[in-house]
C-alpha atoms as a PDB file:
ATOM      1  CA  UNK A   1      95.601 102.494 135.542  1.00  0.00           C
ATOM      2  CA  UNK A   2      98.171  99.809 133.880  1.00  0.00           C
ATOM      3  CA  UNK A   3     102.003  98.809 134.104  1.00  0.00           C
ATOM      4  CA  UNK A   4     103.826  99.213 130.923  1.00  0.00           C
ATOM      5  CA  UNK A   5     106.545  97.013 132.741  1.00  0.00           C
ATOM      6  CA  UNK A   6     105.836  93.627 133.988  1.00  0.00           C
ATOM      7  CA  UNK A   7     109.030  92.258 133.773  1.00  0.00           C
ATOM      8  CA  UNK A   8     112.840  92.888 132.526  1.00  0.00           C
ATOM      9  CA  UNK A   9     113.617  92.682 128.804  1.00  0.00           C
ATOM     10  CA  UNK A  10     116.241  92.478 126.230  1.00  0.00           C
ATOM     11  CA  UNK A  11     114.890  95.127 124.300  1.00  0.00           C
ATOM     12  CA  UNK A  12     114.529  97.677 127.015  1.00  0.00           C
ATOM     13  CA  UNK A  13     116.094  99.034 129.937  1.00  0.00           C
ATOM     14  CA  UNK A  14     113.675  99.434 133.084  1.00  0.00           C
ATOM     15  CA  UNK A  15     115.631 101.695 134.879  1.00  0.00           C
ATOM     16  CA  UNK A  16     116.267 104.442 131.824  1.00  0.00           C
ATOM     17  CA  UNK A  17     112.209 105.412 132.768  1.00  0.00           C
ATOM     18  CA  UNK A  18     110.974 107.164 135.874  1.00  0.00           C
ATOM     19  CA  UNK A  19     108.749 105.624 137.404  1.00  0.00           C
ATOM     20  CA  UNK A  20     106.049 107.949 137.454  1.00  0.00           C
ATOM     21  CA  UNK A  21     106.111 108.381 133.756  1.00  0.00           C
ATOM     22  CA  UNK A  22     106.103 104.910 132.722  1.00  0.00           C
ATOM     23  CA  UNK A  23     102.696 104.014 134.954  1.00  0.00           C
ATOM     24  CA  UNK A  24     101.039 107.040 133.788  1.00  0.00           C
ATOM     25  CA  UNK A  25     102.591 107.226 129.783  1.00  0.00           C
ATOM     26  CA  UNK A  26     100.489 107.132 126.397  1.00  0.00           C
ATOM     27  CA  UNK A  27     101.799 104.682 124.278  1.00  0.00           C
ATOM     28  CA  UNK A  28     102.572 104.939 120.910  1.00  0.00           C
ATOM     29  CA  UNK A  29     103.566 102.031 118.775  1.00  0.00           C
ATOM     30  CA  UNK A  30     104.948 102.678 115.460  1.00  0.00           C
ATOM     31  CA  UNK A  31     105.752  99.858 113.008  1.00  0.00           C
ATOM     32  CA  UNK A  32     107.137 100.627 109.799  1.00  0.00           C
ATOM     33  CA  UNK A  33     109.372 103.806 111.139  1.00  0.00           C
ATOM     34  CA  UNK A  34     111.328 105.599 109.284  1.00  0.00           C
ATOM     35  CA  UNK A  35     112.973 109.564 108.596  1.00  0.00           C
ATOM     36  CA  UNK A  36     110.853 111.504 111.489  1.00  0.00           C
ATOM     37  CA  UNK A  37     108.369 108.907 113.122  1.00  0.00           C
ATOM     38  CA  UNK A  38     108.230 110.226 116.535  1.00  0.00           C
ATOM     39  CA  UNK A  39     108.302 113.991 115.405  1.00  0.00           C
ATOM     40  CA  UNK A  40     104.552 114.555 116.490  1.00  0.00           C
ATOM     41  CA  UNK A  41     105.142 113.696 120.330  1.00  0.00           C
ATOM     42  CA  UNK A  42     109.089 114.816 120.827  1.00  0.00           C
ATOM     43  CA  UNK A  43     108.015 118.664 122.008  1.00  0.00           C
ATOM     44  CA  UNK A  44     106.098 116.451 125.447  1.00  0.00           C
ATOM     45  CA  UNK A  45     108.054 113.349 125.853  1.00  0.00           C
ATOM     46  CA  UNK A  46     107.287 113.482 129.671  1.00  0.00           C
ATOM     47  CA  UNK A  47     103.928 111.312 129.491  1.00  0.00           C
ATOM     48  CA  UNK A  48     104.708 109.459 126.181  1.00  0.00           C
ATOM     49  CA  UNK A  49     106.591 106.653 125.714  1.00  0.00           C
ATOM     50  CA  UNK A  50     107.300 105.816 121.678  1.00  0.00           C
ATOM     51  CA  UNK A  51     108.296 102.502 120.195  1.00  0.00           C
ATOM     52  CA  UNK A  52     109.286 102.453 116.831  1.00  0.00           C
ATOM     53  CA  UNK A  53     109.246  99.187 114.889  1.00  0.00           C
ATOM     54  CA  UNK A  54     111.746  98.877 111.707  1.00  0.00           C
ATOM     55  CA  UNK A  55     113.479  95.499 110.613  1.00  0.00           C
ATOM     56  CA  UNK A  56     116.163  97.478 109.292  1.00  0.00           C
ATOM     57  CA  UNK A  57     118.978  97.475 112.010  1.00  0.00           C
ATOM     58  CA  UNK A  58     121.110 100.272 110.089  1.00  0.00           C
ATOM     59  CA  UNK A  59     117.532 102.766 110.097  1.00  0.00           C
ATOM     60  CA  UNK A  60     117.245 101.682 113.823  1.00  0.00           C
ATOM     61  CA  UNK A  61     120.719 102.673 114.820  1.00  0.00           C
ATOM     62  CA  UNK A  62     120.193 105.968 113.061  1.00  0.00           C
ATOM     63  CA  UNK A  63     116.661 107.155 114.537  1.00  0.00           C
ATOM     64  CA  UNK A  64     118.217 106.336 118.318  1.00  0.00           C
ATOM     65  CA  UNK A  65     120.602 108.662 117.420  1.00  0.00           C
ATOM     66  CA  UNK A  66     118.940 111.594 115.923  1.00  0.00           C
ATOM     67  CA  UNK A  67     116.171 111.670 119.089  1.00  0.00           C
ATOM     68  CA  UNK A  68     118.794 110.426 121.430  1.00  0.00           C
ATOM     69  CA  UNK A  69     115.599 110.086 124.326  1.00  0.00           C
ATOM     70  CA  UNK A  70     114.900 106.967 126.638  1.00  0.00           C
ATOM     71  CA  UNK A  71     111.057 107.324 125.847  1.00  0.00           C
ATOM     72  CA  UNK A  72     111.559 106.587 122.433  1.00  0.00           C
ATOM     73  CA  UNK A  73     112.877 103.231 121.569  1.00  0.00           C
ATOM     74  CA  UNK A  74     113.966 101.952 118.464  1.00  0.00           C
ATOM     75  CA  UNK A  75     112.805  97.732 118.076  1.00  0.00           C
ATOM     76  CA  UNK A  76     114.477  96.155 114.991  1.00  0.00           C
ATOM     77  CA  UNK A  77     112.152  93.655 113.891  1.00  0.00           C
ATOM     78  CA  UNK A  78     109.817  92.964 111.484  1.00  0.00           C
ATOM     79  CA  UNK A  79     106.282  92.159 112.412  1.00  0.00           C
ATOM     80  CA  UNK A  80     103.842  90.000 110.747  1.00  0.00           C
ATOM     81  CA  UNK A  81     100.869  87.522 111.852  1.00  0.00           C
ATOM     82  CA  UNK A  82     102.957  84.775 113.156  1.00  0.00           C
ATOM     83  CA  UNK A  83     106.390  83.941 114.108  1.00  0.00           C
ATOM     84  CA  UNK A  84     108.560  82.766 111.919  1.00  0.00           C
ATOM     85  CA  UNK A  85     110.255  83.977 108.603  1.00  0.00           C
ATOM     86  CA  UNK A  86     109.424  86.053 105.158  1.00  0.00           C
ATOM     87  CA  UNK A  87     110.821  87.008 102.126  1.00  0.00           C
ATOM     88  CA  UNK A  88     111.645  90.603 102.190  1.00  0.00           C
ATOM     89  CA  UNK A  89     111.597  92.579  98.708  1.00  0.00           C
ATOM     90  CA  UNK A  90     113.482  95.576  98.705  1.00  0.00           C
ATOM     91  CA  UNK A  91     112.891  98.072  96.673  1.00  0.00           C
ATOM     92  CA  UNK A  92     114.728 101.288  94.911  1.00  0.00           C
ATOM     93  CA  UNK A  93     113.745 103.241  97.617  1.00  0.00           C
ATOM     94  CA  UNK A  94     114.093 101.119 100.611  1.00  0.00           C
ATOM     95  CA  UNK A  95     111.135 102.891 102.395  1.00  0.00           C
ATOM     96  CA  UNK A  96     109.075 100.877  99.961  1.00  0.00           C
ATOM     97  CA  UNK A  97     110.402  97.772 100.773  1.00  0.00           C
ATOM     98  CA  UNK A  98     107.846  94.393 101.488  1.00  0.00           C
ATOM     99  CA  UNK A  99     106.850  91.212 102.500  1.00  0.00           C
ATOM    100  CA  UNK A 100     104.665  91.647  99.607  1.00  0.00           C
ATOM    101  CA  UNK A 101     106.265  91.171  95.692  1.00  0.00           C
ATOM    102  CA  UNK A 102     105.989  94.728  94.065  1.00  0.00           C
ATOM    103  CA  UNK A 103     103.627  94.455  90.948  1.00  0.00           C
ATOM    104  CA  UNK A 104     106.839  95.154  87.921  1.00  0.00           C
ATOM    105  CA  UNK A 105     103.551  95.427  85.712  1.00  0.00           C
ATOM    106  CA  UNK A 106     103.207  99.011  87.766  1.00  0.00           C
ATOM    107  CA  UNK A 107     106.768  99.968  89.023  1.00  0.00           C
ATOM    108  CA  UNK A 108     107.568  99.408  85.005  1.00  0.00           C
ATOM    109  CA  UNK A 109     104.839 101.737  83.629  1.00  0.00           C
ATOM    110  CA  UNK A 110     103.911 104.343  86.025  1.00  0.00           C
ATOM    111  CA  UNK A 111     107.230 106.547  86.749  1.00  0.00           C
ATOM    112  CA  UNK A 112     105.851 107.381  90.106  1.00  0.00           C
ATOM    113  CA  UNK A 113     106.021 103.827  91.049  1.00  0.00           C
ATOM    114  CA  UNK A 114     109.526 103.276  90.596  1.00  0.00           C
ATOM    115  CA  UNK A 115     110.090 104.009  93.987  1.00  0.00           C
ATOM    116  CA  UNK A 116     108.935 100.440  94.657  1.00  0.00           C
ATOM    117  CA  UNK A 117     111.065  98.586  91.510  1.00  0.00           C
ATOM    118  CA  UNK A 118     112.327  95.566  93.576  1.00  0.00           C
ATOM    119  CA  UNK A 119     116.164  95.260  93.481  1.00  0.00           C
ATOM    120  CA  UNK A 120     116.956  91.955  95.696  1.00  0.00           C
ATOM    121  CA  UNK A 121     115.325  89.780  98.074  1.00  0.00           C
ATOM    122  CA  UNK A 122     116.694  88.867 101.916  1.00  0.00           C
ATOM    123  CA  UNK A 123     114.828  86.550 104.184  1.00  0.00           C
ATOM    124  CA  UNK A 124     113.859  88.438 107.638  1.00  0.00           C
ATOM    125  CA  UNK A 125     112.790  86.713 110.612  1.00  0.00           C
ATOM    126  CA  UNK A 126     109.465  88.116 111.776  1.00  0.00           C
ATOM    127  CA  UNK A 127     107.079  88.248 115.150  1.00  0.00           C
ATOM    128  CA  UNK A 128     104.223  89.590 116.573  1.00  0.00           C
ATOM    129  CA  UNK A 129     103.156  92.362 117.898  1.00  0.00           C
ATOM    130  CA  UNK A 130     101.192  90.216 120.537  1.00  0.00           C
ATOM    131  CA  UNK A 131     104.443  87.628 121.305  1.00  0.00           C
ATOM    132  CA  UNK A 132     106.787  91.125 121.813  1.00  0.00           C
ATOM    133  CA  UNK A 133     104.289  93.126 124.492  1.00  0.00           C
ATOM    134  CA  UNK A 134     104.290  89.955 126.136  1.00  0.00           C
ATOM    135  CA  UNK A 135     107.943  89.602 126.452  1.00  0.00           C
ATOM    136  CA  UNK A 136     108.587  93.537 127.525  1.00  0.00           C
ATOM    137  CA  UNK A 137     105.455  93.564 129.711  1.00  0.00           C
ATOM    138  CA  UNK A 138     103.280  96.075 127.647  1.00  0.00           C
ATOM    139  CA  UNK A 139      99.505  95.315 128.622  1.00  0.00           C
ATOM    140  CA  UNK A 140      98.215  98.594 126.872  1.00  0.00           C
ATOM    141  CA  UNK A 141      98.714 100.764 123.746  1.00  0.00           C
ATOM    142  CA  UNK A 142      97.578 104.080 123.229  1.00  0.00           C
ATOM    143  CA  UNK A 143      97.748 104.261 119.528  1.00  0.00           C
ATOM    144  CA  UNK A 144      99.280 102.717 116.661  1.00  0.00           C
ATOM    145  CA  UNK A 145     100.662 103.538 113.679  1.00  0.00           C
ATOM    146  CA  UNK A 146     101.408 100.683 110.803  1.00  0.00           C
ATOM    147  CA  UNK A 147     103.028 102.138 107.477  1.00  0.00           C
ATOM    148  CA  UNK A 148     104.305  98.701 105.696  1.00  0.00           C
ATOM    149  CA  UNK A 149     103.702  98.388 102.284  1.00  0.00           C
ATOM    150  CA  UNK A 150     100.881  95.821 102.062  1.00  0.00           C
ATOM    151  CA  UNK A 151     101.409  93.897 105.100  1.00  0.00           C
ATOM    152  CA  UNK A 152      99.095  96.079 107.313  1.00  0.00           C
ATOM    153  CA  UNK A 153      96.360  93.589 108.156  1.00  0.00           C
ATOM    154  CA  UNK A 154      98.659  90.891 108.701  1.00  0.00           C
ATOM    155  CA  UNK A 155     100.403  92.941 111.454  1.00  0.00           C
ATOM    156  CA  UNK A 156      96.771  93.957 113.164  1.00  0.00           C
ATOM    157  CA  UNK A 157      95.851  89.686 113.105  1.00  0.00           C
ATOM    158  CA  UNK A 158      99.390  89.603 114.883  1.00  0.00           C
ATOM    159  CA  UNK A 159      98.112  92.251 117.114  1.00  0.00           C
ATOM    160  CA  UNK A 160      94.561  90.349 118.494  1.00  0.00           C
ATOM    161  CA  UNK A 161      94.723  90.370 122.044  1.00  0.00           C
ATOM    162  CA  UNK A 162      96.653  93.500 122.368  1.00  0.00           C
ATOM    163  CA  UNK A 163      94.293  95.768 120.197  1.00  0.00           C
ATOM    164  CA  UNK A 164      91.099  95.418 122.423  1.00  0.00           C
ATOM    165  CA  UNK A 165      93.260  97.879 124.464  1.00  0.00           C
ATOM    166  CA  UNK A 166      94.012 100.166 121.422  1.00  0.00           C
ATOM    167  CA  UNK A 167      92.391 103.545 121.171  1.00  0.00           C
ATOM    168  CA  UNK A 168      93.483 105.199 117.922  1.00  0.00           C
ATOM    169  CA  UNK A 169      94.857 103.409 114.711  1.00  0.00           C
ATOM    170  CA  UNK A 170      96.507 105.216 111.718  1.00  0.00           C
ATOM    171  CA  UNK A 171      96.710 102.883 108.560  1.00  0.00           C
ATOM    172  CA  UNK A 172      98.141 102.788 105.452  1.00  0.00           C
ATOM    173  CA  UNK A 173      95.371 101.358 103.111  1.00  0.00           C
ATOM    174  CA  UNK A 174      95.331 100.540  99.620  1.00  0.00           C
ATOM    175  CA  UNK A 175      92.629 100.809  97.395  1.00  0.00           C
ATOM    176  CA  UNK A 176      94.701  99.239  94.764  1.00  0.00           C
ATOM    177  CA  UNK A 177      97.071  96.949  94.863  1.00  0.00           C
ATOM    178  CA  UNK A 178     100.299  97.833  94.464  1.00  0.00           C
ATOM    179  CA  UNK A 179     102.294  94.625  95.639  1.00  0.00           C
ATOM    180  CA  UNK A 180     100.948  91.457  94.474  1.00  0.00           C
ATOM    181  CA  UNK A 181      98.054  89.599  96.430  1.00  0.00           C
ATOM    182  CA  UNK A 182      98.070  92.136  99.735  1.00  0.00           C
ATOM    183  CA  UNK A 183      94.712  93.228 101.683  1.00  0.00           C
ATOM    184  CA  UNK A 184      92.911  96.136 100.330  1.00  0.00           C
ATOM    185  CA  UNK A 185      91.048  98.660 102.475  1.00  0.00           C
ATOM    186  CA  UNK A 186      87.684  96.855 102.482  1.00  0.00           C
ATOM    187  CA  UNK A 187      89.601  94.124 104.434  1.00  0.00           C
ATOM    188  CA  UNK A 188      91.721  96.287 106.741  1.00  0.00           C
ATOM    189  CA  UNK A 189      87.969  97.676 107.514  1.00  0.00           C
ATOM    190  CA  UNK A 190      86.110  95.115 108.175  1.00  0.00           C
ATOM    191  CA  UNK A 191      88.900  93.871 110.487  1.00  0.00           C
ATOM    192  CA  UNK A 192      88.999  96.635 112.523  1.00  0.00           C
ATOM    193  CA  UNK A 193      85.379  97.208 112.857  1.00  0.00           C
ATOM    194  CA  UNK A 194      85.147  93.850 114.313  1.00  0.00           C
ATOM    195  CA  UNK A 195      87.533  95.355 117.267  1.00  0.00           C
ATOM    196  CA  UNK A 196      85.342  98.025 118.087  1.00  0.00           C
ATOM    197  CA  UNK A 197      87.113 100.684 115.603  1.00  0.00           C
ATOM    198  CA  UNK A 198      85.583 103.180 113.192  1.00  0.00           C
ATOM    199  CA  UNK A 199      86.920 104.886 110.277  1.00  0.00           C
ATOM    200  CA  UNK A 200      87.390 109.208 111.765  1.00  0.00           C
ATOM    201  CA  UNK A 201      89.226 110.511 108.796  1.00  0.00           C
ATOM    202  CA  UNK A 202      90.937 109.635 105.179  1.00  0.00           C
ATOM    203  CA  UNK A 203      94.255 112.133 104.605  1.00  0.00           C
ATOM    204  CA  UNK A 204      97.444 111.969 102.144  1.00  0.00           C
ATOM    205  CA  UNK A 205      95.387 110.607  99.037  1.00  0.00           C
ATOM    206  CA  UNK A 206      97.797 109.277  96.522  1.00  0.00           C
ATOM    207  CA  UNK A 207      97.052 109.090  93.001  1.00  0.00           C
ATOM    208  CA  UNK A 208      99.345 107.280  89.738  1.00  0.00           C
ATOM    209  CA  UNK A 209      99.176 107.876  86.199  1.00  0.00           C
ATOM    210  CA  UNK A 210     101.147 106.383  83.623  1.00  0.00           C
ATOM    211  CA  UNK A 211     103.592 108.669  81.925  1.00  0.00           C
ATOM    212  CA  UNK A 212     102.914 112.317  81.977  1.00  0.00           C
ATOM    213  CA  UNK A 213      99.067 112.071  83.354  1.00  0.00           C
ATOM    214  CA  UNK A 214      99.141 113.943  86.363  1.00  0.00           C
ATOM    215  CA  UNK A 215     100.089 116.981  84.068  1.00  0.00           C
ATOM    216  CA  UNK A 216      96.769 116.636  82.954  1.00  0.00           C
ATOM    217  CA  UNK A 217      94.093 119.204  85.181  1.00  0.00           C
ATOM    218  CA  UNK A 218      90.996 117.793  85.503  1.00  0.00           C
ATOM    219  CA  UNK A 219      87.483 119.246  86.750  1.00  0.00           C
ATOM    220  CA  UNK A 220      87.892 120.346  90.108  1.00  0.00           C
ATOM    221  CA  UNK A 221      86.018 118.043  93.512  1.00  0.00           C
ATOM    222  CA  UNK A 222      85.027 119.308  96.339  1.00  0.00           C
ATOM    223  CA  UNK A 223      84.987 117.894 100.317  1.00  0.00           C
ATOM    224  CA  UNK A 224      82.054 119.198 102.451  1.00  0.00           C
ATOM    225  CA  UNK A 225      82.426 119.610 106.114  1.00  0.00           C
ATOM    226  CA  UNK A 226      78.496 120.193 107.304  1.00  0.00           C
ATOM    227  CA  UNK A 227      77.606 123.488 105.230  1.00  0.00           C
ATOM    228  CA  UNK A 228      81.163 124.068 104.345  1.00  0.00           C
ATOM    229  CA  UNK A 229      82.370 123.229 100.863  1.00  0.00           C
ATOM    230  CA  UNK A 230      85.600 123.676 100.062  1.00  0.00           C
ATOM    231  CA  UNK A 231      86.514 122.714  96.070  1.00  0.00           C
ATOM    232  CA  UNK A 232      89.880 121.355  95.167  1.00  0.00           C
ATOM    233  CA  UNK A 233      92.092 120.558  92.101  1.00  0.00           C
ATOM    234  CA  UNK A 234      91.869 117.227  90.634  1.00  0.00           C
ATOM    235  CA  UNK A 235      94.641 115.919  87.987  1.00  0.00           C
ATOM    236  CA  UNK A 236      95.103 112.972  86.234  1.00  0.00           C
ATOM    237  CA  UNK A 237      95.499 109.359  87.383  1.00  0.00           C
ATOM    238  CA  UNK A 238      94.350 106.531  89.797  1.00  0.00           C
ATOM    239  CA  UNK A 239      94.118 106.539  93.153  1.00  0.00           C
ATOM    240  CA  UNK A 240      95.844 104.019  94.938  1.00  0.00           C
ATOM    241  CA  UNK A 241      96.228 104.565  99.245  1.00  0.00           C
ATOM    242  CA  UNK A 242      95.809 106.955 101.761  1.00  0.00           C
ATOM    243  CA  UNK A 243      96.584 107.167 105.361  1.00  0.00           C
ATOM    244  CA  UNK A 244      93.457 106.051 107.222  1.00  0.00           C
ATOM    245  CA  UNK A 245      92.235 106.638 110.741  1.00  0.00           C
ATOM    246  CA  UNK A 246      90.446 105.115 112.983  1.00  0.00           C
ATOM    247  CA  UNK A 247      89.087 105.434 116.798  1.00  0.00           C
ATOM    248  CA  UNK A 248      87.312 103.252 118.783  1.00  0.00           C
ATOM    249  CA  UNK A 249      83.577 104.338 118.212  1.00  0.00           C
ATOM    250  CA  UNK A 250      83.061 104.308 122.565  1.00  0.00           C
ATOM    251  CA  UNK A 251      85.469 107.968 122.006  1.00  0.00           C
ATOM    252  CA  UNK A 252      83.794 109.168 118.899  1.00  0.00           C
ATOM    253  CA  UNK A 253      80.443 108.333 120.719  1.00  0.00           C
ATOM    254  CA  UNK A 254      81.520 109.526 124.073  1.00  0.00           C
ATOM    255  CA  UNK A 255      80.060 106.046 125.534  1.00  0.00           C
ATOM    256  CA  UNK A 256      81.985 106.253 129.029  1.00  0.00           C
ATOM    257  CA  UNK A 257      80.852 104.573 131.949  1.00  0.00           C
ATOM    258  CA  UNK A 258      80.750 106.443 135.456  1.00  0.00           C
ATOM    259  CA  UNK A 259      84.235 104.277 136.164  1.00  0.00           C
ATOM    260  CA  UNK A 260      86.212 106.125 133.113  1.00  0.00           C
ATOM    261  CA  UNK A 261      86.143 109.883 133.420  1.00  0.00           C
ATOM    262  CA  UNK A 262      89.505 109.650 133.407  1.00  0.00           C
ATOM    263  CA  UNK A 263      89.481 108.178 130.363  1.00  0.00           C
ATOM    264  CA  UNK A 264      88.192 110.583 128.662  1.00  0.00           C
ATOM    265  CA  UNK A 265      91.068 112.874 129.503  1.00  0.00           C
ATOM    266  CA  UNK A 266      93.431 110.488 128.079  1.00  0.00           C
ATOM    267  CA  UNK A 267      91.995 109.889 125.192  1.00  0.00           C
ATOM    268  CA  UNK A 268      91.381 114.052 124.628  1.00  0.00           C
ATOM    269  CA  UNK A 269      95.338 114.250 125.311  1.00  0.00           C
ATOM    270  CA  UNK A 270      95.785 111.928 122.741  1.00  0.00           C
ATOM    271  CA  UNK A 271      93.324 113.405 119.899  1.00  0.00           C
ATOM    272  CA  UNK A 272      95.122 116.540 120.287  1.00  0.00           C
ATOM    273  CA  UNK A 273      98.319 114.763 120.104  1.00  0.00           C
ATOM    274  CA  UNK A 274      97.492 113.662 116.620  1.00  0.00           C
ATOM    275  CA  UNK A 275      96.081 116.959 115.647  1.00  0.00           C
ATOM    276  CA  UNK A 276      92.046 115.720 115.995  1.00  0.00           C
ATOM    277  CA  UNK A 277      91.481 119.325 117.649  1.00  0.00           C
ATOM    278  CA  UNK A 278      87.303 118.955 116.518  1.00  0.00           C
ATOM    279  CA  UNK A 279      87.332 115.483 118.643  1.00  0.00           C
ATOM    280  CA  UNK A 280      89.432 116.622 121.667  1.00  0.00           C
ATOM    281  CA  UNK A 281      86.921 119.848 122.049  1.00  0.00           C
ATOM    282  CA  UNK A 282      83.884 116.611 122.199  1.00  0.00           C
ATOM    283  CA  UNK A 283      85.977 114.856 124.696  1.00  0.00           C
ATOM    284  CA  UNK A 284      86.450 117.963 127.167  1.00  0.00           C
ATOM    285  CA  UNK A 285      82.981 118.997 126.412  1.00  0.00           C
ATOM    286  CA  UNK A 286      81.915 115.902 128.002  1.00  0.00           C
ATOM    287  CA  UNK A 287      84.683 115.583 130.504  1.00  0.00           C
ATOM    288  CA  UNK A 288      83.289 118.941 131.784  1.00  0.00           C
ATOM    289  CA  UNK A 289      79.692 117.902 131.298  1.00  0.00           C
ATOM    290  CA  UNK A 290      80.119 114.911 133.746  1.00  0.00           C
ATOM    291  CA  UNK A 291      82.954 116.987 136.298  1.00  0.00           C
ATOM    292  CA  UNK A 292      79.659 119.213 136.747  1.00  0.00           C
ATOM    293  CA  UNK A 293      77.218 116.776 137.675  1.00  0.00           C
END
């Protein structure tokens, strides 16, 4: 169906990939990788090739070494809209590190936030997601993952002509800012619905309070799944991101043409991949609905 590999590159070696695998591999892109990125796909790394994005080169060094595989490759860079340069804040805990200036109105007052108290400043070079599957010969991704601190959207405007080929998208979006003047969810959504992509689920809801706030138990909320309502505890404070996801609507919608059947069973591979069990059993279901005509 595609060629991962169109031509030889500096930041990969062809020959450490069968062949097989790399023609036939799911994709994963992860920018912003850090501790256990590639945790979720290391039990079937025979079909999936991971890239992990990080602009620290000490982070890089270490992940390579704790999965020690040739399908999952570490890329130390930073990725923005554009090539160039940035000014990169880093923080108290470096996994909250930015492009974006943390808000010291917030990482002074709410305790939780201190995570993100900037402690120096470095310039970083930066590309694109777009200029770097050129140079490696990627023409397809599978799914991405973007985790970095405000500068989401920027990466996916970086990513243009390569997302048309994207099927699944996880997000960190704010609802709040947290660093000074970065997109908020309405804008990360609007972008990506202009791709073709729709909002699946919201997980990992994070909440601030200033001082001792989240001590405070509130009345309990409730999610509803159909007829099923399941109630939760709420506690004090703001909410400020979650992880969001989002699939192109063709797969939620099942809108394959007679030409992509076998689409449909790489998407399904992938949904169960990232634990979507409900949406893989919609993809089979149709998979076998259309095997049977």
């Amino acid at each position: 169906m595609f060629n991962i590999f169109k031509k030889k590159s500096s930041y990969l070696k062809k020959e450490t990939y069968k062949e097989s695998i790399i023609r036939g591999a799911l994709v994963v892109v992860d920018i912003g990788c850090r501790w256990g990125f590639a945790d979720k796909f290391i039990n079937e790394m025979d079909n999936v090739v991971v890239y992990g994005f990080d602009p620290d080169i000490e982070e890089c060094k270490r992940l390579r070494n704790l999965y020690k595989n040739d399908n999952i490759q570490l890329v130390p860079i930073g990725l923005a809209d554009k090539l160039g340069s940035g000014i990169l804040y880093l923080t108290n805990e470096p996994a909250c590190s930015s492009l974006y200036k943390p808000d010291i109105r917030l990482t002074e007052n709410y305790p939780a936030l201190d995570c993100a108290r900037e402690v120096s400043q470095i310039e970083v070079k930066v590309s694109t997601l777009d200029i770097w599957t050129k140079e490696v010969g990627i023409d397809y991704v599978d799914y991405i993952k973007i985790d970095t601190q405000g500068a989401e959207l920027n990466i996916l405007k970086g990513a243009a002509e390569i997302l048309p080929t994207v099927r699944f998208i996880e997000v960190e979006v704010e609802f709040n800012p947290i660093y000074v003047g970065q997109p908020l969810f309405s804008e990360v959504d609007l972008f990506l619905r202009e791709y073709g992509f729709v909002l699946w689920k919201l997980s990992n809801l994070v909440h601030y309070g200033r001082k001792d706030e989240s001590e405070m138990v509130l009345k309990n909320d409730t999610i509803n799944y159909d007829h099923y309502r399941q109630e939760h505890q709420v506690r004090g404070g703001q909410i400020y991101w979650a992880d969001a996801f989002y699939i192109k609507k063709e797969i939620i919608d099942t809108m394959y043409d007679d030409k992509s059947i076998e689409q449909i069973k790489r998407d399904s591979a992938m949904a169960e991949r990232l634990g979507f069990l409900d949406l893989k059993y919609r993809l089979d279901q149709e998979y076998q609905n259309r095997e049977a005509v």
